[in-house]
PDB file of N, CA and C in Angstrom:
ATOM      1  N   UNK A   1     -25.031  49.917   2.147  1.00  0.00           N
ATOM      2  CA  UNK A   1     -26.228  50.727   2.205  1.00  0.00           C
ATOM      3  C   UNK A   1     -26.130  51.911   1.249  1.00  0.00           C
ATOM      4  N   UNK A   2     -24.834  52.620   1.046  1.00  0.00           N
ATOM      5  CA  UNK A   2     -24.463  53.548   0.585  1.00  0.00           C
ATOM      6  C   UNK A   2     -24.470  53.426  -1.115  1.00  0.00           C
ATOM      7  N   UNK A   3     -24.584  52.438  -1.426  1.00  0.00           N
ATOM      8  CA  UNK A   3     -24.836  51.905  -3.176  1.00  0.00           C
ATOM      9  C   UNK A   3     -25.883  51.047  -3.224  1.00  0.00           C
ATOM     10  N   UNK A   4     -26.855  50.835  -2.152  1.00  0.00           N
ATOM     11  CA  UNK A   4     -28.028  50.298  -2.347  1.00  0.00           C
ATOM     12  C   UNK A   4     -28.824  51.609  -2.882  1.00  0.00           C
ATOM     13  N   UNK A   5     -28.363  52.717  -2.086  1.00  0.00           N
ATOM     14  CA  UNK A   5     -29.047  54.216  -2.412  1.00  0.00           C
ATOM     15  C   UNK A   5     -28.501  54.638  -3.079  1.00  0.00           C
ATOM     16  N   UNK A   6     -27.980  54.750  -4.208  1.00  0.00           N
ATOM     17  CA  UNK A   6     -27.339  55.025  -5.033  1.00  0.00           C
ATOM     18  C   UNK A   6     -26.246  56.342  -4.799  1.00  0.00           C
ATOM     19  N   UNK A   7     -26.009  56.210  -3.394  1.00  0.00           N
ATOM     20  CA  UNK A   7     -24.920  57.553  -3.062  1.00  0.00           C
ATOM     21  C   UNK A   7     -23.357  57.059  -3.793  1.00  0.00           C
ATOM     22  N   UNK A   8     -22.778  57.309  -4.946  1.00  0.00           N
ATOM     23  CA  UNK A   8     -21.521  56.666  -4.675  1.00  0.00           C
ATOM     24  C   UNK A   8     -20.765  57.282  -4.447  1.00  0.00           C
ATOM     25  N   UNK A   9     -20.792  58.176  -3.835  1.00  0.00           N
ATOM     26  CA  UNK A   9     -19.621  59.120  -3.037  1.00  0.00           C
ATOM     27  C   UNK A   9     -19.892  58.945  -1.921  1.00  0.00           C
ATOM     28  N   UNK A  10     -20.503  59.037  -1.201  1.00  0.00           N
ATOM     29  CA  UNK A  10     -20.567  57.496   0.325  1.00  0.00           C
ATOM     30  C   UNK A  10     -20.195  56.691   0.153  1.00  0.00           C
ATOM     31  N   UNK A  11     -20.530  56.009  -0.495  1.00  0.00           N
ATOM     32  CA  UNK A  11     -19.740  54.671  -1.107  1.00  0.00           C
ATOM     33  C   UNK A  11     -18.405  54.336  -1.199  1.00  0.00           C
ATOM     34  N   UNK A  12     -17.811  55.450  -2.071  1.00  0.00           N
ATOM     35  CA  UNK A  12     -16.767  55.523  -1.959  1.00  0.00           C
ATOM     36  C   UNK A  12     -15.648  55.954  -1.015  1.00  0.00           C
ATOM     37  N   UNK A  13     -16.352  56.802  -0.129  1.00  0.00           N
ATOM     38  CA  UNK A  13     -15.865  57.410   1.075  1.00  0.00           C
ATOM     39  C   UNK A  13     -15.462  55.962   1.985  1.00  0.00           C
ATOM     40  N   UNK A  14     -16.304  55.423   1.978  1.00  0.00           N
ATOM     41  CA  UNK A  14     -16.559  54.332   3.111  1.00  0.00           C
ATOM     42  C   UNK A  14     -15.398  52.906   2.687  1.00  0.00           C
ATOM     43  N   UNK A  15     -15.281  52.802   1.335  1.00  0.00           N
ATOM     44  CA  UNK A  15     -14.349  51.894   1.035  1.00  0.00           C
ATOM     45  C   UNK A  15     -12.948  52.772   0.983  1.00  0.00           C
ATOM     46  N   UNK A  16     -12.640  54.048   0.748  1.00  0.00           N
ATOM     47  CA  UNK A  16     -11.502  54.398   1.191  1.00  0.00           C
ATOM     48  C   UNK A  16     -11.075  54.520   2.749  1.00  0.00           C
ATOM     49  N   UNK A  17     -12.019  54.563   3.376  1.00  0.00           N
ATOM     50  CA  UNK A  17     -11.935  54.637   4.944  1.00  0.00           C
ATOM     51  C   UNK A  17     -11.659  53.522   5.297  1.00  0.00           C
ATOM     52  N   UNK A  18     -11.891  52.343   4.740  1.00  0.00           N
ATOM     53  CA  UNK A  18     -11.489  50.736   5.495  1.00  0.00           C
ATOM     54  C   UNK A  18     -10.415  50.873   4.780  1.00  0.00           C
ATOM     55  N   UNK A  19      -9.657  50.881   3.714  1.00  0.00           N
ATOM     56  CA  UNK A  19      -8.271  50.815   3.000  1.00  0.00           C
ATOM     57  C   UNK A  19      -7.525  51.048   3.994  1.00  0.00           C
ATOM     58  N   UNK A  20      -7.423  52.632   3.918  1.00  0.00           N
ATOM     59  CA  UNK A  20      -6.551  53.446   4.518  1.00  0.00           C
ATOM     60  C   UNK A  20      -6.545  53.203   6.197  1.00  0.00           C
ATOM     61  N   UNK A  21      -7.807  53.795   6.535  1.00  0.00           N
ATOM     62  CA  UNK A  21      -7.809  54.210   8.017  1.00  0.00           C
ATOM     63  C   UNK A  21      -7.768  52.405   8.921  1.00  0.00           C
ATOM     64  N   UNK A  22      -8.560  51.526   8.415  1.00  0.00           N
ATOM     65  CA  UNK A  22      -8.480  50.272   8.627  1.00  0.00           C
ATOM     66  C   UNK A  22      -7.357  49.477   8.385  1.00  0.00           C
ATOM     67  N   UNK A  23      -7.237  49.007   7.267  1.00  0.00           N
ATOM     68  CA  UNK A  23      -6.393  48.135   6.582  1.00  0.00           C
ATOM     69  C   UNK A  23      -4.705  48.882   6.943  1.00  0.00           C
ATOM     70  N   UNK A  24      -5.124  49.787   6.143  1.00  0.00           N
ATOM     71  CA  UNK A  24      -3.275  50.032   5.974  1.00  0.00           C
ATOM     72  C   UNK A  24      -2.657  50.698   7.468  1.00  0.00           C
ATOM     73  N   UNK A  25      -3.556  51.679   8.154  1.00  0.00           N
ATOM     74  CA  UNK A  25      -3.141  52.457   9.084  1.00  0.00           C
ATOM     75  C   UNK A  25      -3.139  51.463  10.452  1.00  0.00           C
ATOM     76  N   UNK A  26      -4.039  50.788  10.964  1.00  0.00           N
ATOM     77  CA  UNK A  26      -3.754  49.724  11.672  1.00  0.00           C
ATOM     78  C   UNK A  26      -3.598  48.768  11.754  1.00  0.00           C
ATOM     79  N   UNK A  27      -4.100  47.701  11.092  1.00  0.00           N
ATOM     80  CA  UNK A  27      -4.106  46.166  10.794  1.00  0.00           C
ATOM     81  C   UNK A  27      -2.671  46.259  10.164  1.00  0.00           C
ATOM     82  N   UNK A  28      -2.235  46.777   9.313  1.00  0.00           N
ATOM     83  CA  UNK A  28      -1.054  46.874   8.904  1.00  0.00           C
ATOM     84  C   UNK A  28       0.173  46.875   9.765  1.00  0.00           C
ATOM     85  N   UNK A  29       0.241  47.989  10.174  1.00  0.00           N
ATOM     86  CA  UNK A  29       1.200  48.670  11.299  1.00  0.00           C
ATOM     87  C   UNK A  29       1.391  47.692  12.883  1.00  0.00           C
ATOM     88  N   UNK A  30       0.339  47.325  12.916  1.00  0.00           N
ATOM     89  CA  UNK A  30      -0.059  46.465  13.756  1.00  0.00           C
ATOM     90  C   UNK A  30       0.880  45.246  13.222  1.00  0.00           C
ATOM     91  N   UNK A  31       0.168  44.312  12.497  1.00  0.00           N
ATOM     92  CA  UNK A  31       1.258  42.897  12.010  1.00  0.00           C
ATOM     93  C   UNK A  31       2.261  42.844  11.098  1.00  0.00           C
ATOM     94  N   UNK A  32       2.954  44.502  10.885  1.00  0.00           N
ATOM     95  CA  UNK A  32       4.548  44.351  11.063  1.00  0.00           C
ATOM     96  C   UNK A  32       5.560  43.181  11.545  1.00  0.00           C
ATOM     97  N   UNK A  33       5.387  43.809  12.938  1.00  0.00           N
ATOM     98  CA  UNK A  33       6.174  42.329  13.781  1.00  0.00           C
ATOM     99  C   UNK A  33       6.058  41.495  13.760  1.00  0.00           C
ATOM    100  N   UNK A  34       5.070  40.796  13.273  1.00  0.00           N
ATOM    101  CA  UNK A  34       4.774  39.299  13.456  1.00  0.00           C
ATOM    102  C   UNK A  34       4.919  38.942  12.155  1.00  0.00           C
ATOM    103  N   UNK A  35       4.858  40.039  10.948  1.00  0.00           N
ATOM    104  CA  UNK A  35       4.968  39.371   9.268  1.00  0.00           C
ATOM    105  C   UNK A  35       6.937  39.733   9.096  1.00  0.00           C
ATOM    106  N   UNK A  36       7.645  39.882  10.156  1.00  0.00           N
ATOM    107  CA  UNK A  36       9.083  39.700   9.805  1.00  0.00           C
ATOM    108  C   UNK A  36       9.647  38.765   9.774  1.00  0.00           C
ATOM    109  N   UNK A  37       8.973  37.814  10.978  1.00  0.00           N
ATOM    110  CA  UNK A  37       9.563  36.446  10.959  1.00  0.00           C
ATOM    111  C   UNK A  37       8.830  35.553  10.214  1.00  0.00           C
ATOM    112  N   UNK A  38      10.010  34.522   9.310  1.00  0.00           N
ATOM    113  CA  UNK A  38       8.883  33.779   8.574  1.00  0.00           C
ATOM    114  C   UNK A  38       8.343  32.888   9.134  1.00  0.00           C
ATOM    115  N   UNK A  39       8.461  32.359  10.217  1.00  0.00           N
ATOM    116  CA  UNK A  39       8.017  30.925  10.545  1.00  0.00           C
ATOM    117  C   UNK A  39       6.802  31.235  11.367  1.00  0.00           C
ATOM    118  N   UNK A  40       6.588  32.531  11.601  1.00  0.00           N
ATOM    119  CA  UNK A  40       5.608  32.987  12.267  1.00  0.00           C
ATOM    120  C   UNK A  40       4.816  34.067  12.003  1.00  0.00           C
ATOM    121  N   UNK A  41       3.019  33.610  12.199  1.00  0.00           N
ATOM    122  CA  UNK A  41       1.930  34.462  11.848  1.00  0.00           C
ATOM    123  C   UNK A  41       1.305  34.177  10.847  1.00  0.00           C
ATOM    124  N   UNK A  42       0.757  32.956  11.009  1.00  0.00           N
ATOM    125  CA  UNK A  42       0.395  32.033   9.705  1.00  0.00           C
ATOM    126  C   UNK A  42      -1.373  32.573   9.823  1.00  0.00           C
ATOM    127  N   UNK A  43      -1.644  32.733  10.703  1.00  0.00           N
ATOM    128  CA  UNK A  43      -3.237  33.431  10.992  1.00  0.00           C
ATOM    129  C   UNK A  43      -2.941  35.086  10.882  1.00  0.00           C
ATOM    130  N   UNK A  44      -1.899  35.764  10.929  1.00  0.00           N
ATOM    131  CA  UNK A  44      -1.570  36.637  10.622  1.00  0.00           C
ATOM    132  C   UNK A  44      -1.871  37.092   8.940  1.00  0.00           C
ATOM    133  N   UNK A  45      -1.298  36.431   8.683  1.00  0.00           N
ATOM    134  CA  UNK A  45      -0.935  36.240   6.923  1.00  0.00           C
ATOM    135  C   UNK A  45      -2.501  36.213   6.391  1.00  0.00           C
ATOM    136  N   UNK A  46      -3.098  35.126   7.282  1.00  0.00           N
ATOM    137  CA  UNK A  46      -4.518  34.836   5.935  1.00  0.00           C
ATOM    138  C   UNK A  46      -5.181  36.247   6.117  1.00  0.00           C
ATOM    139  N   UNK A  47      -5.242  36.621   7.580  1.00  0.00           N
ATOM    140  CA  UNK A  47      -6.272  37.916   7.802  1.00  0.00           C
ATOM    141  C   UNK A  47      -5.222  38.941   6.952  1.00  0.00           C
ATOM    142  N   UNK A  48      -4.626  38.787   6.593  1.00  0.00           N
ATOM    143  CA  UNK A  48      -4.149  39.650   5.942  1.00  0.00           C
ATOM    144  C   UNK A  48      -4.214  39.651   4.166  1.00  0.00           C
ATOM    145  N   UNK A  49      -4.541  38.690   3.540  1.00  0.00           N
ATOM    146  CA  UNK A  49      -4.480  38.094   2.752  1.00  0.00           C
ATOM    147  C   UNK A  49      -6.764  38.339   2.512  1.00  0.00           C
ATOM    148  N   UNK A  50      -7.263  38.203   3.509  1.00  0.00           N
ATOM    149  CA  UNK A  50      -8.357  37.910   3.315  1.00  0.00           C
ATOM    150  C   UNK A  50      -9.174  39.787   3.369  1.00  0.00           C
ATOM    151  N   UNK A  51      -8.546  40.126   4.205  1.00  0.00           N
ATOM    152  CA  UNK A  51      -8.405  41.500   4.380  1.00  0.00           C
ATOM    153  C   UNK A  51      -8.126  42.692   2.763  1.00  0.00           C
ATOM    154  N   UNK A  52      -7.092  41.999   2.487  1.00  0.00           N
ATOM    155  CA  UNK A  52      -6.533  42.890   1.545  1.00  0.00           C
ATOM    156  C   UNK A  52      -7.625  42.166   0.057  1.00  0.00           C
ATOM    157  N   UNK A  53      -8.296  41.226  -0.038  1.00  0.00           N
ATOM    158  CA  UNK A  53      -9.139  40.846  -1.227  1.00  0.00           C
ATOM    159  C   UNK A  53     -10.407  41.259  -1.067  1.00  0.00           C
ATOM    160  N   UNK A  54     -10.703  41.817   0.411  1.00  0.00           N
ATOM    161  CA  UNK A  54     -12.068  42.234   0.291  1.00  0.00           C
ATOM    162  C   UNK A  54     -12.066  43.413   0.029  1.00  0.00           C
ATOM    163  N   UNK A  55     -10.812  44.143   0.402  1.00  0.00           N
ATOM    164  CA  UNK A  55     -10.694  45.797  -0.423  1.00  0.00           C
ATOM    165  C   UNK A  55     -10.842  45.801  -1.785  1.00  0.00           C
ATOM    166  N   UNK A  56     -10.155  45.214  -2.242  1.00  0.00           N
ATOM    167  CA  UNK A  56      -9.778  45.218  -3.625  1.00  0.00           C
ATOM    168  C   UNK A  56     -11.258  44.996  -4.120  1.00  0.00           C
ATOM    169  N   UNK A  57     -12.007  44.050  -3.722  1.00  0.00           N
ATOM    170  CA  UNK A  57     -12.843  43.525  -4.228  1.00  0.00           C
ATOM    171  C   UNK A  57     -13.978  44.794  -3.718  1.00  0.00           C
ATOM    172  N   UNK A  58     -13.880  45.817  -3.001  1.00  0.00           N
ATOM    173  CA  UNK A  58     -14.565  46.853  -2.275  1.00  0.00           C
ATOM    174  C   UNK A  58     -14.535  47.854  -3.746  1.00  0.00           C
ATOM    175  N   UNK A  59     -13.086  47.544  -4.020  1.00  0.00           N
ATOM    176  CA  UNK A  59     -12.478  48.922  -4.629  1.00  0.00           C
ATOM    177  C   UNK A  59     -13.064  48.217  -6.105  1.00  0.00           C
ATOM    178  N   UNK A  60     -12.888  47.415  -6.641  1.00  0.00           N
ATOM    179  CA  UNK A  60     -13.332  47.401  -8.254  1.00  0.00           C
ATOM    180  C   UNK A  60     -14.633  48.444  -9.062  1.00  0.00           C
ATOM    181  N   UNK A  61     -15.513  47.900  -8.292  1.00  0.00           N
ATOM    182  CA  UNK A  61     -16.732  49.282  -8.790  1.00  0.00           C
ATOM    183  C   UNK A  61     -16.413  50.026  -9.342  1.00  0.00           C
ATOM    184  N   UNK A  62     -15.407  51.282  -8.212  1.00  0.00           N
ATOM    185  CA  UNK A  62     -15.314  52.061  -8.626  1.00  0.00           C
ATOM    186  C   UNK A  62     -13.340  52.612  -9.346  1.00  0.00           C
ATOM    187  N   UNK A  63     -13.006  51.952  -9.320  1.00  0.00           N
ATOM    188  CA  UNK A  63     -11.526  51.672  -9.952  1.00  0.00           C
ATOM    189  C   UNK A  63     -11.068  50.043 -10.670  1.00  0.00           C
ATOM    190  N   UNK A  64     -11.909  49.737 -11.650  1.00  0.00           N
ATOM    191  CA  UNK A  64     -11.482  49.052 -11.963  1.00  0.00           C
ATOM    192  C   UNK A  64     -10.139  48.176 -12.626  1.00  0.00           C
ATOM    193  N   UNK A  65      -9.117  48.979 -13.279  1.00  0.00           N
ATOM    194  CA  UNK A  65      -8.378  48.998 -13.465  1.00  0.00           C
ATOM    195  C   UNK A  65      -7.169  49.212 -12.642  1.00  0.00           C
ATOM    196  N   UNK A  66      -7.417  49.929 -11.303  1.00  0.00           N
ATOM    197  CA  UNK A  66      -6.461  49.700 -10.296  1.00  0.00           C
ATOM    198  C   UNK A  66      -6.435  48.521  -9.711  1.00  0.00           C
ATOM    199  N   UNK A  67      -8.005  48.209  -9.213  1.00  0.00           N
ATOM    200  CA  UNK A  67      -7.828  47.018  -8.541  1.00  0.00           C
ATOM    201  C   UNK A  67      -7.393  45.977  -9.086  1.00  0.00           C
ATOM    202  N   UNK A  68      -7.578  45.782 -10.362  1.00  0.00           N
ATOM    203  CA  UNK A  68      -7.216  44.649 -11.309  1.00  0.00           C
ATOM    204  C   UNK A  68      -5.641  44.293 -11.426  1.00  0.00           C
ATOM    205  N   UNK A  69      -4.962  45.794 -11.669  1.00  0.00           N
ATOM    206  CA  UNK A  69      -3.567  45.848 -11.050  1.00  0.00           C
ATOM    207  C   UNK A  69      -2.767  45.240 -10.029  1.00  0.00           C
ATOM    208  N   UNK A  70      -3.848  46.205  -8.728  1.00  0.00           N
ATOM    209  CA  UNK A  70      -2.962  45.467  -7.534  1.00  0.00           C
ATOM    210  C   UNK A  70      -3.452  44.017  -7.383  1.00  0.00           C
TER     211      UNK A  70
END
């Protein structure tokens, strides 16, 4: 909504808030334990995997060259 209206500092607010406060601060911290063992957390892995491409893919807009990186 926030780059339909051309706010991109909402915008951007809002995709650093799922990174950080979402992604890395819980979902993360959270499937620690289950991403130590390998034989286990195979639904772990994709949401994690599917998770971490929609950031990236959040984040290009406005960092292109980072995201392209990570």
């Amino acid at each position: 909504r926030r780059m339909e209206a051309l706010e991109v500092h909402g915008a951007m607010a809002a995709v650093h808030h799922f990174w950080l406060r979402s992604f890395c601060d819980v979902y993360l911290e959270t499937a620690k334990p289950t991403l130590r063992h390998p034989t286990a957390g195979t639904e772990t892995r994709q949401t994690l995997l599917s998770c971490a491409e929609l950031g990236l893919r959040l984040l290009a807009p406005f960092a292109p060259f980072l995201s392209e990186e990570l």
